[in-house]
ModelCIF file with pLDDT and N, C-alpha, C, O atoms, coordinates in Angstrom:
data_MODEL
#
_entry.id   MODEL 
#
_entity.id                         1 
_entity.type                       polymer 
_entity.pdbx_number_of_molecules   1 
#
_entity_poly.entity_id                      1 
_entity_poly.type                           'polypeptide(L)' 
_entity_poly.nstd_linkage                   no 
_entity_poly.nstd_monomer                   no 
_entity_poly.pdbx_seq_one_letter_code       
;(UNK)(UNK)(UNK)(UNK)(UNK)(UNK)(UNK)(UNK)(UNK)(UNK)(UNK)(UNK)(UNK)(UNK)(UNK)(UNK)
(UNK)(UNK)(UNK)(UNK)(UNK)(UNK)(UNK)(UNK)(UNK)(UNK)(UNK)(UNK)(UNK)(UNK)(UNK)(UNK)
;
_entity_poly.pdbx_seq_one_letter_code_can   XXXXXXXXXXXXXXXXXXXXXXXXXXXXXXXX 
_entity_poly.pdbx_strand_id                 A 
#
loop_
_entity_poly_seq.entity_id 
_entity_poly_seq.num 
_entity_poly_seq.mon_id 
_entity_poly_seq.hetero 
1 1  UNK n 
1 2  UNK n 
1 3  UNK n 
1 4  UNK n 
1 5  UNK n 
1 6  UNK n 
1 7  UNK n 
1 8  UNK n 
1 9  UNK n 
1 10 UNK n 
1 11 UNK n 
1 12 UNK n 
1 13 UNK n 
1 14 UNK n 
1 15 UNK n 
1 16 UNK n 
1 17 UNK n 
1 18 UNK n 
1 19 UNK n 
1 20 UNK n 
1 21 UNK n 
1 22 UNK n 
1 23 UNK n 
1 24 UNK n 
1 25 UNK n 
1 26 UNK n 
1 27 UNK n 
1 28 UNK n 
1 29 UNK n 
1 30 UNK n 
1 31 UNK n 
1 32 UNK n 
#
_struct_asym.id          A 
_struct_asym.entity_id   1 
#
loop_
_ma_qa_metric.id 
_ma_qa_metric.mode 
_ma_qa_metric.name 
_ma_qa_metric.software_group_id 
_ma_qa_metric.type 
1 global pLDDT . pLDDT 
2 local  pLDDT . pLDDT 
#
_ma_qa_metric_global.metric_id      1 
_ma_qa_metric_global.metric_value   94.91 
_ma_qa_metric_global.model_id       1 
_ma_qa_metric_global.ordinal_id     1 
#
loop_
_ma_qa_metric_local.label_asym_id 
_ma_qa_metric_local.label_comp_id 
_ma_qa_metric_local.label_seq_id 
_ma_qa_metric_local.metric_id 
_ma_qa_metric_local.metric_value 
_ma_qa_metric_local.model_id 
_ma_qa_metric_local.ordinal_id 
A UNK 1  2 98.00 1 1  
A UNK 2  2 98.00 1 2  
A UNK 3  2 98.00 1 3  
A UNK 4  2 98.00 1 4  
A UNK 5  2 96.00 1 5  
A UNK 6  2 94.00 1 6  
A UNK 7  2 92.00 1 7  
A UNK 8  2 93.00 1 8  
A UNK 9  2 93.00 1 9  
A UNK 10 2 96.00 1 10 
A UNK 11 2 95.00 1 11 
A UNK 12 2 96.00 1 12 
A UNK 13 2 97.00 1 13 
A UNK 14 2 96.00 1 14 
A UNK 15 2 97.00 1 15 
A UNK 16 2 97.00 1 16 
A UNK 17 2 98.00 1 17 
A UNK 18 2 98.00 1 18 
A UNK 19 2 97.00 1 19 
A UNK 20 2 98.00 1 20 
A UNK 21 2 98.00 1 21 
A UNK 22 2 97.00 1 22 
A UNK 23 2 96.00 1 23 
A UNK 24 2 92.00 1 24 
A UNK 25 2 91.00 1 25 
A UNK 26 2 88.00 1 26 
A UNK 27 2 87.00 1 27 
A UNK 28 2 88.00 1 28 
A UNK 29 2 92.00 1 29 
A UNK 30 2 93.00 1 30 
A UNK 31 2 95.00 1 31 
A UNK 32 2 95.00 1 32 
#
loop_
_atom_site.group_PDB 
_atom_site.id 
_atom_site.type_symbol 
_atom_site.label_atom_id 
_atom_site.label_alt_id 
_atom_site.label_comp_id 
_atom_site.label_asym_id 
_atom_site.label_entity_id 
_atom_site.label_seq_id 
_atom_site.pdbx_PDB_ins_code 
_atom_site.Cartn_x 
_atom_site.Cartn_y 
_atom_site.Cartn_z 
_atom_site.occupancy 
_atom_site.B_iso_or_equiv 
_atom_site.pdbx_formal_charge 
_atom_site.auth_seq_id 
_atom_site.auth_comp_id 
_atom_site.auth_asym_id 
_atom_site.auth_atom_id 
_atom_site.pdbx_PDB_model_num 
ATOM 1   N N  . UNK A 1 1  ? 178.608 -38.015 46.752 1.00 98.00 ? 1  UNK A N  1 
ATOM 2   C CA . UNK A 1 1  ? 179.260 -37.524 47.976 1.00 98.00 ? 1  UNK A CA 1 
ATOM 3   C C  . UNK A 1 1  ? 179.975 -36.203 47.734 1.00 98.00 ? 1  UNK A C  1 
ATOM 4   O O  . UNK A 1 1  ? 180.979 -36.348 47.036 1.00 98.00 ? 1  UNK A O  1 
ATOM 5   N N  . UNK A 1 2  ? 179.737 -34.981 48.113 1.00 98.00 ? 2  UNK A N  1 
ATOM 6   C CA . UNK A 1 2  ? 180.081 -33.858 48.343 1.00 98.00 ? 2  UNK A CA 1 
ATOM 7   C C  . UNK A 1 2  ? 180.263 -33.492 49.349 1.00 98.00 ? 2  UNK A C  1 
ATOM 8   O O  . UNK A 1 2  ? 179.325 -33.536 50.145 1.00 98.00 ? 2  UNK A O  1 
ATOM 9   N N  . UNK A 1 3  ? 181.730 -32.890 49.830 1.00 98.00 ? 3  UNK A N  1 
ATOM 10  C CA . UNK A 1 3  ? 182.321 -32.160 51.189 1.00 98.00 ? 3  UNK A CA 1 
ATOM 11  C C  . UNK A 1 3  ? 182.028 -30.979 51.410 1.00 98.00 ? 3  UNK A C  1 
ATOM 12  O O  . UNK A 1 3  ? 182.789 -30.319 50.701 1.00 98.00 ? 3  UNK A O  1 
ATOM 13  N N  . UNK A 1 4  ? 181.307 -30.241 52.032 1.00 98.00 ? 4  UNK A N  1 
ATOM 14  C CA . UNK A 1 4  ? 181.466 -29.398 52.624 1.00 98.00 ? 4  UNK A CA 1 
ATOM 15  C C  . UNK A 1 4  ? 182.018 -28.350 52.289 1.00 98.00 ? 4  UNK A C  1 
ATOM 16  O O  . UNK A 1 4  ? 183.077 -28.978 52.310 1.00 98.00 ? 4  UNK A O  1 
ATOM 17  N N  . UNK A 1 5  ? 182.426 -27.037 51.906 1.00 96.00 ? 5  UNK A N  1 
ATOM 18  C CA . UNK A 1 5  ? 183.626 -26.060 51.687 1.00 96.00 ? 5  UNK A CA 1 
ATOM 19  C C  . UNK A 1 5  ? 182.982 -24.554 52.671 1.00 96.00 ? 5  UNK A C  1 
ATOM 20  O O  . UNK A 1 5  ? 181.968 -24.010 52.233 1.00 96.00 ? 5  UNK A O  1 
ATOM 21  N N  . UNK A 1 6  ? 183.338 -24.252 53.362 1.00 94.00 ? 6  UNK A N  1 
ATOM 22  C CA . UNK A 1 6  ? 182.724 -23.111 53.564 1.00 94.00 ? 6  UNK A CA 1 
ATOM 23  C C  . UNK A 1 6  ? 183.250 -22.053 52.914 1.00 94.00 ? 6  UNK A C  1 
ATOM 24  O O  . UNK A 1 6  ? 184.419 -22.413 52.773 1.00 94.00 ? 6  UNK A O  1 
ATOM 25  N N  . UNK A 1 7  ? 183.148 -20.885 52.381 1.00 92.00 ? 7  UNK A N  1 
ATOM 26  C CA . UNK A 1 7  ? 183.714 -19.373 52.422 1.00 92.00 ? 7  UNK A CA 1 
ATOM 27  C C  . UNK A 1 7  ? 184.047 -18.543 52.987 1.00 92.00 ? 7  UNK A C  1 
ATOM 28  O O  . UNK A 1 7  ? 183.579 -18.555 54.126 1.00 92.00 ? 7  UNK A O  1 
ATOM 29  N N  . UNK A 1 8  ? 184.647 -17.773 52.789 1.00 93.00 ? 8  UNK A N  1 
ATOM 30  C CA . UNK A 1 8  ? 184.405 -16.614 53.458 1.00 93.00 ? 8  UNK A CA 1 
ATOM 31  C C  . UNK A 1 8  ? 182.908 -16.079 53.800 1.00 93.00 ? 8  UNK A C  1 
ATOM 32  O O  . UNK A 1 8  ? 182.103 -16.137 52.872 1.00 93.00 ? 8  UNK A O  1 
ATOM 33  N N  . UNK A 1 9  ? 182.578 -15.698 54.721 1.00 93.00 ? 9  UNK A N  1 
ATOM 34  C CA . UNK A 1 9  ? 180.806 -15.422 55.389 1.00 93.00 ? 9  UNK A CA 1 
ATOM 35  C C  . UNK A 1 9  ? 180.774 -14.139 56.386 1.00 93.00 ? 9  UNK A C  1 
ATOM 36  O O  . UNK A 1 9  ? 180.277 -14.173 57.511 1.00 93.00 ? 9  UNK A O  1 
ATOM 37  N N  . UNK A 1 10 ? 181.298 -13.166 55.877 1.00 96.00 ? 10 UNK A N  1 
ATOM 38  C CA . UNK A 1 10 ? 180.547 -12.553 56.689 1.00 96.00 ? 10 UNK A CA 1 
ATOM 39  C C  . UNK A 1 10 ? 179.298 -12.185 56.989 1.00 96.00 ? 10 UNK A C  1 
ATOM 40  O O  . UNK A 1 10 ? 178.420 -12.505 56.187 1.00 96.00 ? 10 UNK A O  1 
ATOM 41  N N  . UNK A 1 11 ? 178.844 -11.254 58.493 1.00 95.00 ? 11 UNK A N  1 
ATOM 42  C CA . UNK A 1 11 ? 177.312 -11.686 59.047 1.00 95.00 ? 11 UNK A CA 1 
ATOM 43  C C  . UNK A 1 11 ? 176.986 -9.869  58.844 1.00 95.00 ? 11 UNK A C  1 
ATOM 44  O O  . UNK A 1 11 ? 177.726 -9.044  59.381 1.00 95.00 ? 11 UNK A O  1 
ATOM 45  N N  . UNK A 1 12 ? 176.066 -9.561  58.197 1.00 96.00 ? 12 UNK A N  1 
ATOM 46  C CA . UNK A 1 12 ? 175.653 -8.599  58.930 1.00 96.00 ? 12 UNK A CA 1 
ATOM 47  C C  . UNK A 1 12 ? 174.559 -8.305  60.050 1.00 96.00 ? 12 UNK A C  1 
ATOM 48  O O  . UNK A 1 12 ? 173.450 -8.751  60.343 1.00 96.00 ? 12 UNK A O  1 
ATOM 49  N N  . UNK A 1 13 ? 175.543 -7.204  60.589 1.00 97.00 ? 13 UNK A N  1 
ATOM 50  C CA . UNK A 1 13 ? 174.756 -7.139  61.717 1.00 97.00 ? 13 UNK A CA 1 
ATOM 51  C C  . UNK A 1 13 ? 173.514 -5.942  61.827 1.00 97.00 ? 13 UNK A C  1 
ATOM 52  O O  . UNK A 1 13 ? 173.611 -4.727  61.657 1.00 97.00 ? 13 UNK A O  1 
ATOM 53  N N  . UNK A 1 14 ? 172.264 -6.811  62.195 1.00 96.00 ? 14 UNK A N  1 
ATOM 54  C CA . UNK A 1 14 ? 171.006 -5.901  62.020 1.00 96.00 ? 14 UNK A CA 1 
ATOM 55  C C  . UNK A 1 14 ? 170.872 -4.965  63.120 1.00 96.00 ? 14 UNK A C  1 
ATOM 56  O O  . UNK A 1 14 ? 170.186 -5.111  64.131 1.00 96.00 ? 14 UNK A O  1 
ATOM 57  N N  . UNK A 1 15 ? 171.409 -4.253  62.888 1.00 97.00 ? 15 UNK A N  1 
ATOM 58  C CA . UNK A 1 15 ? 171.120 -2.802  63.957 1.00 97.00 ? 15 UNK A CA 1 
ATOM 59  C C  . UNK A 1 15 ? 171.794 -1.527  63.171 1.00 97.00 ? 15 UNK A C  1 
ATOM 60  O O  . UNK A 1 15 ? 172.915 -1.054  62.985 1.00 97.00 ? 15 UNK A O  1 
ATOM 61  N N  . UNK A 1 16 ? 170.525 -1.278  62.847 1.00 97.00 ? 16 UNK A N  1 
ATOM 62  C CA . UNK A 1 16 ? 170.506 0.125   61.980 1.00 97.00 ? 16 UNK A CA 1 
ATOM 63  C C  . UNK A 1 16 ? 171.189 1.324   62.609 1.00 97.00 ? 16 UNK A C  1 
ATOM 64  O O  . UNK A 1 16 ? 171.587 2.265   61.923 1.00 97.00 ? 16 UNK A O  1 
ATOM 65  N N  . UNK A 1 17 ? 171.300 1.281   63.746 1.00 98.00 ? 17 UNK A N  1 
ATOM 66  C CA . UNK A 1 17 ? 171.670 2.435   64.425 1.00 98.00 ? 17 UNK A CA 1 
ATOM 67  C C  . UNK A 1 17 ? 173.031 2.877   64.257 1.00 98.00 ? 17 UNK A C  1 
ATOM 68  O O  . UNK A 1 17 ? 173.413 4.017   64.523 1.00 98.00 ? 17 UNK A O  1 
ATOM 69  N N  . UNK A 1 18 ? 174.097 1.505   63.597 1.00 98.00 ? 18 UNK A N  1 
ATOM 70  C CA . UNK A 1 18 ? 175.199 1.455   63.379 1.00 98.00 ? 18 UNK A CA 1 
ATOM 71  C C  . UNK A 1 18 ? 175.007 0.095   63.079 1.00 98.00 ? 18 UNK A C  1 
ATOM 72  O O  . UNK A 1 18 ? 174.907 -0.888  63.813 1.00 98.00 ? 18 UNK A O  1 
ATOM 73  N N  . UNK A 1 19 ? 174.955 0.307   61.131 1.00 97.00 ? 19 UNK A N  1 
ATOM 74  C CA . UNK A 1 19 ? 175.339 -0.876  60.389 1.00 97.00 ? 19 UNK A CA 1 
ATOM 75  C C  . UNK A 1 19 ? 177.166 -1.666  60.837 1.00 97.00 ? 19 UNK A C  1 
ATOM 76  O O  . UNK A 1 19 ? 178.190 -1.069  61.168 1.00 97.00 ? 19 UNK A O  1 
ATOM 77  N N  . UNK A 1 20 ? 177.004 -2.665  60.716 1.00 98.00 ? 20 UNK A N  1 
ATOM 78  C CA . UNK A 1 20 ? 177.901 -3.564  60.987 1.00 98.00 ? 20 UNK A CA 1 
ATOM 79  C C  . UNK A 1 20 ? 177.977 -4.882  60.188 1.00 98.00 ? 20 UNK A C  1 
ATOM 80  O O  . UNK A 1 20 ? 177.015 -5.604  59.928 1.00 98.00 ? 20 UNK A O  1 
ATOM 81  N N  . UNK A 1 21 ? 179.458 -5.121  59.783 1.00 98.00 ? 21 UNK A N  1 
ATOM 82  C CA . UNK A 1 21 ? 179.741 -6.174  59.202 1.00 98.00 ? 21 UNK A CA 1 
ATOM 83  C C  . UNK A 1 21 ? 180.930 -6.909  59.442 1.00 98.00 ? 21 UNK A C  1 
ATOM 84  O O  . UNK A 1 21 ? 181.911 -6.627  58.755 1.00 98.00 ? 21 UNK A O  1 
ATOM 85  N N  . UNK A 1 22 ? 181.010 -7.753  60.250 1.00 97.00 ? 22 UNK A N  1 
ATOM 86  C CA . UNK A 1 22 ? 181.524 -9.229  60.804 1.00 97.00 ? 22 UNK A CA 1 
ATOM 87  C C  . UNK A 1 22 ? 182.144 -10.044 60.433 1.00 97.00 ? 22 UNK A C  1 
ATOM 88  O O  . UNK A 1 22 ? 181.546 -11.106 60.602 1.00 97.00 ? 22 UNK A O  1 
ATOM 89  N N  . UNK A 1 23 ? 183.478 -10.231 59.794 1.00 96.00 ? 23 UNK A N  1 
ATOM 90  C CA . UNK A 1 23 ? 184.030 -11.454 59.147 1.00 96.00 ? 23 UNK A CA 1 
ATOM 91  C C  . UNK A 1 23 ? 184.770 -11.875 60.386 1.00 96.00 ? 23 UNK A C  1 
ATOM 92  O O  . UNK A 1 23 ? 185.812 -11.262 60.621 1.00 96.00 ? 23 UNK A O  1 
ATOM 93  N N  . UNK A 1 24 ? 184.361 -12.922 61.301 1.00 92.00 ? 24 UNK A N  1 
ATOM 94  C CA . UNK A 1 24 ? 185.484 -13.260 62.588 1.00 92.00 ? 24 UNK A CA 1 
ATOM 95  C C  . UNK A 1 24 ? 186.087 -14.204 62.120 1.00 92.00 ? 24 UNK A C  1 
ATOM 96  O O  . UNK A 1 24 ? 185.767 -15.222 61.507 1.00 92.00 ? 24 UNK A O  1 
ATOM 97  N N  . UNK A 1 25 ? 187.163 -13.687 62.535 1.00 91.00 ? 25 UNK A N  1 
ATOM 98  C CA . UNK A 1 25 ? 188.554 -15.368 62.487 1.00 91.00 ? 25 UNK A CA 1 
ATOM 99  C C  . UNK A 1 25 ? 187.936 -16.664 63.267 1.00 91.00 ? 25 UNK A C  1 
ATOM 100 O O  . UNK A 1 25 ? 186.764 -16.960 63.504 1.00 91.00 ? 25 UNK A O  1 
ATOM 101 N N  . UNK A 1 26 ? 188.873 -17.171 63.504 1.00 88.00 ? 26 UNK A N  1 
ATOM 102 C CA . UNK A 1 26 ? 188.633 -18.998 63.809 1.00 88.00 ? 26 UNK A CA 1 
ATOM 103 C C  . UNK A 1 26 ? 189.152 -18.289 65.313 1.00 88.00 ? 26 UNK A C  1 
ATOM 104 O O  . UNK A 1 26 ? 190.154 -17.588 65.455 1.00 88.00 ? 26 UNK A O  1 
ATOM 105 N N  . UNK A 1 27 ? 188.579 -18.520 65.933 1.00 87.00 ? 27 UNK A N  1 
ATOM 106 C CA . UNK A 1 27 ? 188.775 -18.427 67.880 1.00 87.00 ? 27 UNK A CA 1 
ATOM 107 C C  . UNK A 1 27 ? 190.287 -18.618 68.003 1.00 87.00 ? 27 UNK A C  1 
ATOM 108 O O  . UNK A 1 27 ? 191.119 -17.862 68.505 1.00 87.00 ? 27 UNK A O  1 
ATOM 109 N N  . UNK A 1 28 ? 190.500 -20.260 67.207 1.00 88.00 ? 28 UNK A N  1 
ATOM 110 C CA . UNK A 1 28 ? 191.988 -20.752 67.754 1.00 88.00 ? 28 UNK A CA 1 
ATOM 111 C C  . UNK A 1 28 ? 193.150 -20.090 66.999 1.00 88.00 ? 28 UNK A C  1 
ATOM 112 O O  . UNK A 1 28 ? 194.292 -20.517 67.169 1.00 88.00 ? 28 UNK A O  1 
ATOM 113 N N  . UNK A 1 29 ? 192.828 -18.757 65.927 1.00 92.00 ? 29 UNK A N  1 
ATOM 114 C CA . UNK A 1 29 ? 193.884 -17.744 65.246 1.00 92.00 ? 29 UNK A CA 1 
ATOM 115 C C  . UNK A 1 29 ? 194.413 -16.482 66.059 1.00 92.00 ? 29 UNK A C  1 
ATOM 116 O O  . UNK A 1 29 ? 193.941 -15.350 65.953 1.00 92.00 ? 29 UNK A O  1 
ATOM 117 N N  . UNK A 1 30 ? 195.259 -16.780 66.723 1.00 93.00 ? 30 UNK A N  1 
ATOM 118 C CA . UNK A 1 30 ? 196.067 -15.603 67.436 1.00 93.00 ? 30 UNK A CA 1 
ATOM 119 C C  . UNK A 1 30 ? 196.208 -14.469 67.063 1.00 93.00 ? 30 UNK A C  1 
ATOM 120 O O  . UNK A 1 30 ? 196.896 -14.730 66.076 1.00 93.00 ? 30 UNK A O  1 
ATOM 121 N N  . UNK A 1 31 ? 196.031 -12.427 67.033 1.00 95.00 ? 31 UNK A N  1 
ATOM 122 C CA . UNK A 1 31 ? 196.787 -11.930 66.426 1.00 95.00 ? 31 UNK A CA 1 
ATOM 123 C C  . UNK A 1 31 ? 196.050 -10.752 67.186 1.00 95.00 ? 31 UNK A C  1 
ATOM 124 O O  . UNK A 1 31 ? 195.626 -10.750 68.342 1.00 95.00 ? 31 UNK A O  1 
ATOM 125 N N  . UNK A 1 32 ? 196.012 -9.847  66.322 1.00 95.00 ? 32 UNK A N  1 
ATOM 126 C CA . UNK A 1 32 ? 195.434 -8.214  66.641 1.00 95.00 ? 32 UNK A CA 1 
ATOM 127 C C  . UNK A 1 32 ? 194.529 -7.612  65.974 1.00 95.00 ? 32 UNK A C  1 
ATOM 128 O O  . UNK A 1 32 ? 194.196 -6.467  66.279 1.00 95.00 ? 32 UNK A O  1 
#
């Protein structure tokens, strides 16, 4: 039995036109 752990994950995003990279918070983390 092994749990789960996620990481840190960011996504990149495939659009060459303007590389992009994505680490989003948790929806329910408040801030700026």
């Amino acid at each position: 039995p092994t749990e789960v752990v996620f990481p840190l994950m960011p996504v990149s995003v495939k659009t060459p036109a303007l590389p992009l990279v994505v680490a989003a918070a948790h929806p329910a983390v408040g801030g700026d």
